[in-house]
C-alpha atoms as a PDB file:
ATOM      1  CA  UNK A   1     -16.143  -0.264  11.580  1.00  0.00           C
ATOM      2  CA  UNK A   2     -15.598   3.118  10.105  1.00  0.00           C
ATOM      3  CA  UNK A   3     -16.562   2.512   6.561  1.00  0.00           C
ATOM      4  CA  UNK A   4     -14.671   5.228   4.096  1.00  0.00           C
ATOM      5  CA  UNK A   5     -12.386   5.290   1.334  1.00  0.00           C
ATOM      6  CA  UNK A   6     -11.640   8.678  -0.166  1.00  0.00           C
ATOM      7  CA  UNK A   7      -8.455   8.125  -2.003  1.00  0.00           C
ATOM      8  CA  UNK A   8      -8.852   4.600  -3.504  1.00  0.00           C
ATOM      9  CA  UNK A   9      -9.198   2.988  -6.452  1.00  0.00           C
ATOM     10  CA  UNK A  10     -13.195   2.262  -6.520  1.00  0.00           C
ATOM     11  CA  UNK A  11     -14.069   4.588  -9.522  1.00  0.00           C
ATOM     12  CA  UNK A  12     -11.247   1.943 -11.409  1.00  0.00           C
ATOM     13  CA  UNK A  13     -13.628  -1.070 -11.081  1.00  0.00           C
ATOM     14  CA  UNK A  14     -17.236   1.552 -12.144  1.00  0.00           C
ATOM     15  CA  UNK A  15     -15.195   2.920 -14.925  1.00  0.00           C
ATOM     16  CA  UNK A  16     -13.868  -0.523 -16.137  1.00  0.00           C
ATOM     17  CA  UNK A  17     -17.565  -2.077 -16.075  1.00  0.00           C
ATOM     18  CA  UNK A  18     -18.772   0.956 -18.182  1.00  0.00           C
ATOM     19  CA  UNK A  19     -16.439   0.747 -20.634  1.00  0.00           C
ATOM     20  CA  UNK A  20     -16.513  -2.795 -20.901  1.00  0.00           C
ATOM     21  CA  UNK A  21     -20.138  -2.322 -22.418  1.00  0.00           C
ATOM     22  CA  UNK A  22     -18.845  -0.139 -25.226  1.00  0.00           C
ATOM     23  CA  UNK A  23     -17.955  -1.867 -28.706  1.00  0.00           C
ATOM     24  CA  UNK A  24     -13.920  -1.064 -28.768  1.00  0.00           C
ATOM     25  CA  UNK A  25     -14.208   1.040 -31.487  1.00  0.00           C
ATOM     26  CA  UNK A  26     -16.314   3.661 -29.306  1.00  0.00           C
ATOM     27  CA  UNK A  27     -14.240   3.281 -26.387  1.00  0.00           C
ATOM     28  CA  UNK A  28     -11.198   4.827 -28.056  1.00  0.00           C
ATOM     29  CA  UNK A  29     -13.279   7.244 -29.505  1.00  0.00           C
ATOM     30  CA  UNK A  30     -15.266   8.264 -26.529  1.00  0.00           C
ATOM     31  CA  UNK A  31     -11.039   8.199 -24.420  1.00  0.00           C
ATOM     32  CA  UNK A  32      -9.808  10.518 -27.147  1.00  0.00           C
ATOM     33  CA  UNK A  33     -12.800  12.756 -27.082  1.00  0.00           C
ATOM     34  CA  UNK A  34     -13.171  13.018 -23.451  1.00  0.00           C
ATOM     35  CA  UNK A  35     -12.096  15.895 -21.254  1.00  0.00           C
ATOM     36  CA  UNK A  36     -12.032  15.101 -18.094  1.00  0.00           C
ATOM     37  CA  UNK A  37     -12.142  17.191 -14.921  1.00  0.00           C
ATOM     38  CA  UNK A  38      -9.304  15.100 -12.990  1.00  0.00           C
ATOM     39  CA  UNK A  39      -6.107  14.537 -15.040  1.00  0.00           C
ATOM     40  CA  UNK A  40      -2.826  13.044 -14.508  1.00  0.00           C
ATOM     41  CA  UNK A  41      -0.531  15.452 -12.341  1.00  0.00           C
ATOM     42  CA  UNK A  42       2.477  16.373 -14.776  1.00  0.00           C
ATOM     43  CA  UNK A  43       5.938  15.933 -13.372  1.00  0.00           C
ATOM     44  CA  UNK A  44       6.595  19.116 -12.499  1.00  0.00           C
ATOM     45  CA  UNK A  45      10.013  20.497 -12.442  1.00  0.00           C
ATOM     46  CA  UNK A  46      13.272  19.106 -10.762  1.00  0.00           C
ATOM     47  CA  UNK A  47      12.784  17.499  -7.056  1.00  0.00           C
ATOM     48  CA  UNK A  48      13.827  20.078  -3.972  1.00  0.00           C
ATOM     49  CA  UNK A  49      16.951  18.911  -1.932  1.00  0.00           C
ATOM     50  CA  UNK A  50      18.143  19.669   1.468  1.00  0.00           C
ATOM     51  CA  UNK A  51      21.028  21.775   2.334  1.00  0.00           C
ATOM     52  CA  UNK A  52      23.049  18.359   2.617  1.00  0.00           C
ATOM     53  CA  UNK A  53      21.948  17.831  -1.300  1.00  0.00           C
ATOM     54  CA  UNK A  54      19.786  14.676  -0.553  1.00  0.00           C
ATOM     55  CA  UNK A  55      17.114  14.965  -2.521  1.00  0.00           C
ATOM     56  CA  UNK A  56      14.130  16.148  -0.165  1.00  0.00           C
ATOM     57  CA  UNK A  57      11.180  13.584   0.008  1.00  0.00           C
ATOM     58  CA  UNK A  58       8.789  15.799   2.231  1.00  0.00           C
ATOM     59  CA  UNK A  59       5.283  15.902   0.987  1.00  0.00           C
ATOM     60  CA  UNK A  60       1.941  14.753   0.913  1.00  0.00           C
ATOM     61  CA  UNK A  61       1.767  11.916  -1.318  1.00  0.00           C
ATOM     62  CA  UNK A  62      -1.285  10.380  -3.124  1.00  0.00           C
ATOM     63  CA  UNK A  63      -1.636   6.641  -3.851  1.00  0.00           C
ATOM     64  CA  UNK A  64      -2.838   7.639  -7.496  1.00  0.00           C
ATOM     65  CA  UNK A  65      -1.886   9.693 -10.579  1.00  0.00           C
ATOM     66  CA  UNK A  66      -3.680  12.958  -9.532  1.00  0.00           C
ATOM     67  CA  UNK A  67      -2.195  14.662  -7.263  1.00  0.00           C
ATOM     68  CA  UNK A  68      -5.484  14.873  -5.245  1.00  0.00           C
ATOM     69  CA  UNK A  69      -8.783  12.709  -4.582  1.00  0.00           C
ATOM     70  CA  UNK A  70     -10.285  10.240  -7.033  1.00  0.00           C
ATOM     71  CA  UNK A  71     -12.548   7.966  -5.352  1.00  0.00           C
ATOM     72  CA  UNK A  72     -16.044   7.794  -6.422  1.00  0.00           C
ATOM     73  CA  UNK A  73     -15.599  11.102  -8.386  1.00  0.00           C
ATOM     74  CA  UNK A  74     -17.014  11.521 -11.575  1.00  0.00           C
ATOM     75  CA  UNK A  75     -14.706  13.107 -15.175  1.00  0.00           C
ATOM     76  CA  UNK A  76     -11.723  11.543 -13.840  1.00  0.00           C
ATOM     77  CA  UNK A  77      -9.101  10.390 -16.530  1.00  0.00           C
ATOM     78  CA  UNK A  78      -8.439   6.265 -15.581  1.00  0.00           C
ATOM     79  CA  UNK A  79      -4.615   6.934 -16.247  1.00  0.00           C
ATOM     80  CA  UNK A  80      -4.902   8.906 -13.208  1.00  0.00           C
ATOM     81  CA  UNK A  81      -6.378   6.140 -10.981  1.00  0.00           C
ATOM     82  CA  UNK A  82      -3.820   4.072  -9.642  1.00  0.00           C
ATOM     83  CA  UNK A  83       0.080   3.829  -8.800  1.00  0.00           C
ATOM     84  CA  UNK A  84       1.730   2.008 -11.911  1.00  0.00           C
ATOM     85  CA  UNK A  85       0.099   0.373 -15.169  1.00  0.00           C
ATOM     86  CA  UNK A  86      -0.224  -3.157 -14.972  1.00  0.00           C
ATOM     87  CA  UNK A  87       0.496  -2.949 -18.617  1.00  0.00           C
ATOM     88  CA  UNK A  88       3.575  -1.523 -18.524  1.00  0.00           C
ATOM     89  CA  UNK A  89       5.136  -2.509 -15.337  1.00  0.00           C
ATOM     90  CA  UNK A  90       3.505  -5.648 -14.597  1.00  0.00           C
ATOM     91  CA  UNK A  91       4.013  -6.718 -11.030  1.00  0.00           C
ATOM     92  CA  UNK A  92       4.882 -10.741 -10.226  1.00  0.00           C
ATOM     93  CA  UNK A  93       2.310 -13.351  -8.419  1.00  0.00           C
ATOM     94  CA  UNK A  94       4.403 -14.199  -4.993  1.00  0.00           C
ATOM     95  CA  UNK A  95       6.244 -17.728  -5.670  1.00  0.00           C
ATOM     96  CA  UNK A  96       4.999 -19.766  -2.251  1.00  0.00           C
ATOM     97  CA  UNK A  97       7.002 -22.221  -0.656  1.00  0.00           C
ATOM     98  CA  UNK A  98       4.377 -25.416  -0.830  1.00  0.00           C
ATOM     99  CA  UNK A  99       3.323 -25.916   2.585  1.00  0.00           C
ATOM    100  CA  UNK A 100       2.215 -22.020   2.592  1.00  0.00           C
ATOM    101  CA  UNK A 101       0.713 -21.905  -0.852  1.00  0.00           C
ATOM    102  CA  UNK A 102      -1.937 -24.779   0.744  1.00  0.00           C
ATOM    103  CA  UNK A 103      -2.090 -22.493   3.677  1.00  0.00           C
ATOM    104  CA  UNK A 104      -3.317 -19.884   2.004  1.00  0.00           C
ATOM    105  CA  UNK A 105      -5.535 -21.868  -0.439  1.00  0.00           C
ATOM    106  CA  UNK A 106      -7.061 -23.301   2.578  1.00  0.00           C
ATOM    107  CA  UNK A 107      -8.434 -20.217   4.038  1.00  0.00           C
ATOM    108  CA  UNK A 108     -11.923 -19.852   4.416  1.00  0.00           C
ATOM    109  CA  UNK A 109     -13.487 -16.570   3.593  1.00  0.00           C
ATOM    110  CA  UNK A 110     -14.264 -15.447   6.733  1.00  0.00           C
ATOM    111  CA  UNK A 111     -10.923 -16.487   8.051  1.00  0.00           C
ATOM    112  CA  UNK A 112      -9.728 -13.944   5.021  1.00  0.00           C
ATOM    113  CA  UNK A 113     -11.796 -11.420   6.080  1.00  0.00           C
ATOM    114  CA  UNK A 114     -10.897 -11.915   9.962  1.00  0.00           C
ATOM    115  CA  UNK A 115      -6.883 -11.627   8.356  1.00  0.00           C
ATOM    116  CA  UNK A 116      -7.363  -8.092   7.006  1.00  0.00           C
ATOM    117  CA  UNK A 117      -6.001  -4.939   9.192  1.00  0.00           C
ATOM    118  CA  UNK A 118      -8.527  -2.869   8.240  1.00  0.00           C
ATOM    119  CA  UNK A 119     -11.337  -5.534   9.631  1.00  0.00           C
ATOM    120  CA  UNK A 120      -9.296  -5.596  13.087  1.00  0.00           C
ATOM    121  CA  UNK A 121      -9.047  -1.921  13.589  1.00  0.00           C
ATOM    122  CA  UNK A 122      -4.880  -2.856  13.491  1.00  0.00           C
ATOM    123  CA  UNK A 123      -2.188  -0.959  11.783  1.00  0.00           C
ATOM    124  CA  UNK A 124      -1.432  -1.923   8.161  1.00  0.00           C
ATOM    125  CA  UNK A 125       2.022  -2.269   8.578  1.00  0.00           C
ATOM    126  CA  UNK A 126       5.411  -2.923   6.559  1.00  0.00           C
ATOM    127  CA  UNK A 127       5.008  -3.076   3.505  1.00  0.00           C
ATOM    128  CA  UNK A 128       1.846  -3.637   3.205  1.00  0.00           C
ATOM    129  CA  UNK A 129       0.882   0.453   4.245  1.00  0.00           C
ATOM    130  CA  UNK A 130       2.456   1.059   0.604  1.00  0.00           C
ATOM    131  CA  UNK A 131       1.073  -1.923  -1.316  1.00  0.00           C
ATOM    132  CA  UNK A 132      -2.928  -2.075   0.090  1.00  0.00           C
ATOM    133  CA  UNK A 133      -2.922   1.458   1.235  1.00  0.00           C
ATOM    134  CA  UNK A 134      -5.707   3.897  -0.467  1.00  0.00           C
ATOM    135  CA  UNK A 135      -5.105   6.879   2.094  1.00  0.00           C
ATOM    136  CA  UNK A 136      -2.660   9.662   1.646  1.00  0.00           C
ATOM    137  CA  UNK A 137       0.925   9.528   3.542  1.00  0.00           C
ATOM    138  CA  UNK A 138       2.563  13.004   4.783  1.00  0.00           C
ATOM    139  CA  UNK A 139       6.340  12.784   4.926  1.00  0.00           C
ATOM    140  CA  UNK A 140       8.758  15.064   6.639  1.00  0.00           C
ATOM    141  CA  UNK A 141      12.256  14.924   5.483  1.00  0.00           C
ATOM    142  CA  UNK A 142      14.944  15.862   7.978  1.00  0.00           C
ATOM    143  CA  UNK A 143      18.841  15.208   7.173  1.00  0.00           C
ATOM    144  CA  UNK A 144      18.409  12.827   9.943  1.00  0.00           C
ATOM    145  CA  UNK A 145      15.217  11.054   9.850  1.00  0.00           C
ATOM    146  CA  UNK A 146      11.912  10.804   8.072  1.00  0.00           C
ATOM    147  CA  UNK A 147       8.807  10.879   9.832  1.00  0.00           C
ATOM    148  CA  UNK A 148       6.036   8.915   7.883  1.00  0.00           C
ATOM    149  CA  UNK A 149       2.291  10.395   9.015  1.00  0.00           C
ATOM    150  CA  UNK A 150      -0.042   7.794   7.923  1.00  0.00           C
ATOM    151  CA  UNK A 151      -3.542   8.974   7.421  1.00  0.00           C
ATOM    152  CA  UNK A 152      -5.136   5.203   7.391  1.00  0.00           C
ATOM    153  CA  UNK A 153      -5.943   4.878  11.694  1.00  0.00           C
ATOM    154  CA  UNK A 154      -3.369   7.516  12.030  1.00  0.00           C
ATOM    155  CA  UNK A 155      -0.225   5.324  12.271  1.00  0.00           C
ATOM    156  CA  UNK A 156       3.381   7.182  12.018  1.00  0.00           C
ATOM    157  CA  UNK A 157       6.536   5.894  11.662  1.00  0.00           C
ATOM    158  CA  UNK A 158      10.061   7.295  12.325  1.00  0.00           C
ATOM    159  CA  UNK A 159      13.213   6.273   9.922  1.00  0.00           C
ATOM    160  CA  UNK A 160      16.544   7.456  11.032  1.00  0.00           C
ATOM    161  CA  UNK A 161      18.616   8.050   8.259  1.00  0.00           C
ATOM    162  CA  UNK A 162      22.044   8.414  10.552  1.00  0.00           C
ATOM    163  CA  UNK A 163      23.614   5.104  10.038  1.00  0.00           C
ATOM    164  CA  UNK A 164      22.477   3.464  13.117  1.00  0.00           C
ATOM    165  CA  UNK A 165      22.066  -0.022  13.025  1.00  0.00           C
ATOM    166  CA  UNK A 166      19.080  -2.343  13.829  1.00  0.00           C
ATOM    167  CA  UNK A 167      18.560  -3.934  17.272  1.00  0.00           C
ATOM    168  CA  UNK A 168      20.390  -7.145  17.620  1.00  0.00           C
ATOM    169  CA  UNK A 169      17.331  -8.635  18.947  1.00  0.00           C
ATOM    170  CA  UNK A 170      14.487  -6.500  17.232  1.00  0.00           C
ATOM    171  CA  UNK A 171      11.295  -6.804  19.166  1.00  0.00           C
ATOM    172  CA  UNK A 172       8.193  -7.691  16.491  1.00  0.00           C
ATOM    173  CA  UNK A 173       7.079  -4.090  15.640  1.00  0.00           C
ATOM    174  CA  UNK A 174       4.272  -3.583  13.044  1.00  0.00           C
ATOM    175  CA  UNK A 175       6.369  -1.351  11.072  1.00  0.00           C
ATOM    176  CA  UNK A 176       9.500  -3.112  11.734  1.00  0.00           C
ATOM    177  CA  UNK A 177      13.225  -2.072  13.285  1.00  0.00           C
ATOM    178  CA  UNK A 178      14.193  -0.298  10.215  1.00  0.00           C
ATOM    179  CA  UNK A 179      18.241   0.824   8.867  1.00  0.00           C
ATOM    180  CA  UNK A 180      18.606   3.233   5.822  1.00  0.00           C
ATOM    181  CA  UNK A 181      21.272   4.347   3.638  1.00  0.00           C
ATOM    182  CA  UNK A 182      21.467   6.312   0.534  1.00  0.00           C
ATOM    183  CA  UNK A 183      22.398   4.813  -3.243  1.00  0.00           C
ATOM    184  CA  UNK A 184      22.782   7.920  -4.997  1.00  0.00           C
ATOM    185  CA  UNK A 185      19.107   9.574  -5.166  1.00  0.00           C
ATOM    186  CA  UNK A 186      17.550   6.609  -3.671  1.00  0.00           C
ATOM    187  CA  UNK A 187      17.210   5.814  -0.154  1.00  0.00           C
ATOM    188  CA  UNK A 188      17.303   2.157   0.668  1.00  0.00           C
ATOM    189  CA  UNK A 189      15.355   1.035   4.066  1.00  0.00           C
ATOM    190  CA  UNK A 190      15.695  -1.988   5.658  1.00  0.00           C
ATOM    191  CA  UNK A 191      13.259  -3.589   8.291  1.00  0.00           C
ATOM    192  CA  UNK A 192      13.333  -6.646   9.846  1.00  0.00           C
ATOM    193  CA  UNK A 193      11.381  -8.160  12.931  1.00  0.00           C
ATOM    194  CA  UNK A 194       7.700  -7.641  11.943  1.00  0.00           C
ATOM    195  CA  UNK A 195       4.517  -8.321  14.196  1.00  0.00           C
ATOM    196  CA  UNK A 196       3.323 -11.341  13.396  1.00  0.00           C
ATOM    197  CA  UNK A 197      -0.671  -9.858  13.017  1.00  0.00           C
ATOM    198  CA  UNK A 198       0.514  -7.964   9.578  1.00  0.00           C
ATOM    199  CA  UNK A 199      -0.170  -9.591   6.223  1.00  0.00           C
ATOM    200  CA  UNK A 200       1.528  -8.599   3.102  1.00  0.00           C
ATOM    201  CA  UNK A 201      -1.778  -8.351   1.124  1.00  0.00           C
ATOM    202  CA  UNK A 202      -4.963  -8.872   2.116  1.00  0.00           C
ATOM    203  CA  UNK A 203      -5.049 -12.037   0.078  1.00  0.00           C
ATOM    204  CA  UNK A 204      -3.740 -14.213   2.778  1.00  0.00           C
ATOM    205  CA  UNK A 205       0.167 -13.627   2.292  1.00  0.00           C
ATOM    206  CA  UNK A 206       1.195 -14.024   6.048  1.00  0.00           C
ATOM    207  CA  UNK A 207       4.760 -14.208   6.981  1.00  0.00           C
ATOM    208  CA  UNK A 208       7.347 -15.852   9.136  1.00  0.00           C
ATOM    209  CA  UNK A 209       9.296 -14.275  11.712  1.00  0.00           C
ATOM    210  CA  UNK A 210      12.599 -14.213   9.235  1.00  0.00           C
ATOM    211  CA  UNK A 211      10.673 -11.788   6.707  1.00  0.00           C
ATOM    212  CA  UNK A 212      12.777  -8.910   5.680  1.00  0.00           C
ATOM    213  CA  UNK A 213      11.175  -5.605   3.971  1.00  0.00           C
ATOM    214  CA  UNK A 214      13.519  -3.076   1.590  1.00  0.00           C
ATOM    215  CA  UNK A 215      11.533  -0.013   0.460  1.00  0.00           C
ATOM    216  CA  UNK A 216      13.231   1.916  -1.831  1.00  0.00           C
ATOM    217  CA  UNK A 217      12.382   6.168  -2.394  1.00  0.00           C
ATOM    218  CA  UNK A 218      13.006   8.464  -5.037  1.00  0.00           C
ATOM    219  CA  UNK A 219      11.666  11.123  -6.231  1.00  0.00           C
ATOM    220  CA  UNK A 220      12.483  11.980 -10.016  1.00  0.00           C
ATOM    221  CA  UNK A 221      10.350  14.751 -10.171  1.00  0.00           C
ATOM    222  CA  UNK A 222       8.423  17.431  -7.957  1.00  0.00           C
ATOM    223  CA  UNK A 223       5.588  15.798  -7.923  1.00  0.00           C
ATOM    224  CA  UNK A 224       6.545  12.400  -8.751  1.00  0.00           C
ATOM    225  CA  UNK A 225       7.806  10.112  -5.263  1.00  0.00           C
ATOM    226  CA  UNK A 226       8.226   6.085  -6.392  1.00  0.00           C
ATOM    227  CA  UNK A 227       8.241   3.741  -4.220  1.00  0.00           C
ATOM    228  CA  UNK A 228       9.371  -0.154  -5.099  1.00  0.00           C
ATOM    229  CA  UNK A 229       9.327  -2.881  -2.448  1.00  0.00           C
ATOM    230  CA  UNK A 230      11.263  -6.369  -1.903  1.00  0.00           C
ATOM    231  CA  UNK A 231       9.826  -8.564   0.127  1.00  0.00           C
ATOM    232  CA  UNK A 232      12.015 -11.273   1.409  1.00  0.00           C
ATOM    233  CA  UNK A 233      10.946 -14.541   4.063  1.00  0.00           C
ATOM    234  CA  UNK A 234      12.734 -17.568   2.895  1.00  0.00           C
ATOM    235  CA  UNK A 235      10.685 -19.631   4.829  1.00  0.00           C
ATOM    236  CA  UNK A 236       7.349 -18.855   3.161  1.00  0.00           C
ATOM    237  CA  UNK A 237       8.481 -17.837  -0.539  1.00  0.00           C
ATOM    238  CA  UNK A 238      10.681 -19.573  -3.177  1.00  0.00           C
ATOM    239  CA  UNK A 239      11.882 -16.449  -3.742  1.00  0.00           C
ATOM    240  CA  UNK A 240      12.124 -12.666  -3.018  1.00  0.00           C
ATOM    241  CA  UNK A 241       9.018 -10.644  -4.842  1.00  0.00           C
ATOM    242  CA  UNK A 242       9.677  -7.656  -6.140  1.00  0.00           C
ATOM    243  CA  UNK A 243       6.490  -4.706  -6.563  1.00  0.00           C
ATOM    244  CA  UNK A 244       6.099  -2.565  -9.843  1.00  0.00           C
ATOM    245  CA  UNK A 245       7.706   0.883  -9.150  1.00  0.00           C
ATOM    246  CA  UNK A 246       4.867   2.566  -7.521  1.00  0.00           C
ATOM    247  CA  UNK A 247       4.375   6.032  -8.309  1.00  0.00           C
ATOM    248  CA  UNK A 248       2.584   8.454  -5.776  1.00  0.00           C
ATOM    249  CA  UNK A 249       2.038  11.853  -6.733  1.00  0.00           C
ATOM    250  CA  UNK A 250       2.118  15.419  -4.920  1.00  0.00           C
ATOM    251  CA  UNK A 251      -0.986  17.317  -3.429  1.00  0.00           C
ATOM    252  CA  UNK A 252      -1.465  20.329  -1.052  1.00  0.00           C
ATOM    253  CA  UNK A 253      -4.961  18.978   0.927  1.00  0.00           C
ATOM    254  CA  UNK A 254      -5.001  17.515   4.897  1.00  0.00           C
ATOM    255  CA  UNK A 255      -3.998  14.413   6.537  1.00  0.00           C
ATOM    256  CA  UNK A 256      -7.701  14.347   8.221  1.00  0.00           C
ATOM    257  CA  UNK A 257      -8.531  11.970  11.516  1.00  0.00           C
ATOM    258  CA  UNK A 258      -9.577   8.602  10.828  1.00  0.00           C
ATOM    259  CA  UNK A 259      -9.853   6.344  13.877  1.00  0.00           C
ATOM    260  CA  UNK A 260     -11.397   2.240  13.527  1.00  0.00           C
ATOM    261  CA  UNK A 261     -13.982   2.572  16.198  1.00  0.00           C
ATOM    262  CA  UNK A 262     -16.924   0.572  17.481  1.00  0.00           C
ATOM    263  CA  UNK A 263     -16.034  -2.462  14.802  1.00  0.00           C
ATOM    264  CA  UNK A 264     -19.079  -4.244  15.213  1.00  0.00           C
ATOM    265  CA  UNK A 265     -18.209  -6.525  12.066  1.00  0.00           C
ATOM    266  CA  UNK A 266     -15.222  -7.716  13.833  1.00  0.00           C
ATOM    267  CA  UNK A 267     -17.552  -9.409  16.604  1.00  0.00           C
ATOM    268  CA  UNK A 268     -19.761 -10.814  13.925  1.00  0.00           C
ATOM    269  CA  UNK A 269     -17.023 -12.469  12.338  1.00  0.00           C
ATOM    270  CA  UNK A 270     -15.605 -14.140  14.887  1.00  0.00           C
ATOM    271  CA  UNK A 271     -18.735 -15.372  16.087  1.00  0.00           C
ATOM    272  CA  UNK A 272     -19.475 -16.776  12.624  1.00  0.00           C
ATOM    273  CA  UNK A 273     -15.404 -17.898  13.024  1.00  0.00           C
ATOM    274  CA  UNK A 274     -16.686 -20.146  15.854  1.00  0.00           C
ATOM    275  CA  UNK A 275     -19.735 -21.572  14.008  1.00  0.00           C
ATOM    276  CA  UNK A 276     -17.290 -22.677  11.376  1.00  0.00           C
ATOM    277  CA  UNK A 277     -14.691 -24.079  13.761  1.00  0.00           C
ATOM    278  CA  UNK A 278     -17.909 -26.147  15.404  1.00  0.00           C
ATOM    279  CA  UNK A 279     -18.701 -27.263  12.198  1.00  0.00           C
ATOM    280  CA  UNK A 280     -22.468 -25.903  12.913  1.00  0.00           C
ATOM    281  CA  UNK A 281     -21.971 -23.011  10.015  1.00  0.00           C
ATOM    282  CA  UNK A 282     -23.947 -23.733   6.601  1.00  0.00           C
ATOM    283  CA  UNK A 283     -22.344 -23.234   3.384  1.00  0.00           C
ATOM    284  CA  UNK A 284     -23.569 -23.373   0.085  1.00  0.00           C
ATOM    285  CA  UNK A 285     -21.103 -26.238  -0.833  1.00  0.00           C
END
């Protein structure tokens, strides 16, 4: 497995265990004296629109506060490390119908570990490219469609933003059969009939076939796009979740090739799958 993460949120969990050595009187005096190198991207000025007056959502978007690369980089400001503050939009634990609450509980770690995309060289998917994603996204905005370039195992997706309607009988797609329609400065997308491989978070969170996705867009600022997400699957929650407004932020670098190749892990794991299943794998229970 290609092992790299240049966008995500590793220097969050360094910087958290430094400071958490610091008596909290010199932590807010070291924060307040510090300048750091990498800073939080301002706003910018008002967002572009197309000739049709949507508001334009073409760009290449960051999964942090920068505008550009954070991971394992050194004089970076922490506001600047992730998508929204916990602290001031706290997102919800999932509510679990029973049965798939034990479900989850139940898995074992390498059964976790044999769940996650990025261990099976498989796409991501909806909407789990927006919540576990630390790779940059290039949009293009048309007036009727947006292309999504993902950078993570260079996956794409195509929206059509014309009115058409989904499939009657959708066939399981990773990234769904998707419908969109405009509330004002917010597009609303749609997606129902999911592959059955994808997992919401790499936690466990699996879904049924009646799980419905609605992303919604907008893009306040120039260099501001937010991005907030509904999951619905009556059949596995209590009740729709809804994620913290995400905020991704605007940079000028390259969507580079990244391909899972030669996953070498992924044939340890299932062998060590097997073991378990035979009951012939020792734990340290």
């Amino acid at each position: 497995m290609r092992l790299r993460i240049r966008y995500g949120l590793a220097w969050a969990a360094a910087m958290t265990a430094a400071m958490s050595t610091l008596p909290a009187g010199a932590q807010d005096t070291d924060a307040a004296e510090t300048e750091y190198v990498v800073n939080v991207l301002g706003p910018g000025g008002p967002p572009p629109r197309l000739p049709n007056g949507r508001i334009d959502l073409t760009g290449h978007w960051f999964p942090n506060g920068a505008g550009q690369g954070v991971s394992g980089r050194f004089g970076v400001d922490p506001a600047a490390l992730g998508t929204f503050d916990r602290d001031v939009t706290p997102e919800p634990p999932p509510v679990f119908q029973p049965w798939a609450r034990e479900r989850i509980e139940s898995m074992t770690e390498i059964e976790l570990e044999l769940s996650k995309s990025s261990v099976n060289c498989m796409p991501r998917g909806v909407p789990a490219i927006w919540l576990q994603n630390p790779y940059t996204t290039l949009m293009v905005h048309k007036g009727d469609m947006l292309v999504q370039l993902y950078e993570v195992l260079n996956n794409w997706r195509v929206i059509h933003l014309d009115g058409r309607p989904a499939p009657e009988y959708p066939e399981p797609l990773f990234h769904g059969n998707s419908t969109a329609r405009w509330e004002g400065d917010t597009l609303i997308v749609e997606s129902i009939g999911f592959d059955e491989r994808t997992y919401i978070l790499p936690n466990g969170w699996f879904h049924s076939d009646q799980l419905k996705v609605t992303e919604r867009y907008s893009r306040p600022s120039m260099n501001y796009l937010i991005v907030e997400i509904t999951v619905e699957d009556p059949e596995v929650l209590e009740e729709p979740w809804h994620s913290a407004p995400r905020r991704w932020t605007l940079g000028d670098g390259e969507v580079y090739e990244f391909y899972c190749t030669n996953n070498r892990e992924l044939e340890e794991l299932q062998r060590l799958r097997d073991l378990e299943l035979a009951g012939e794998l020792e734990t340290d229970d």
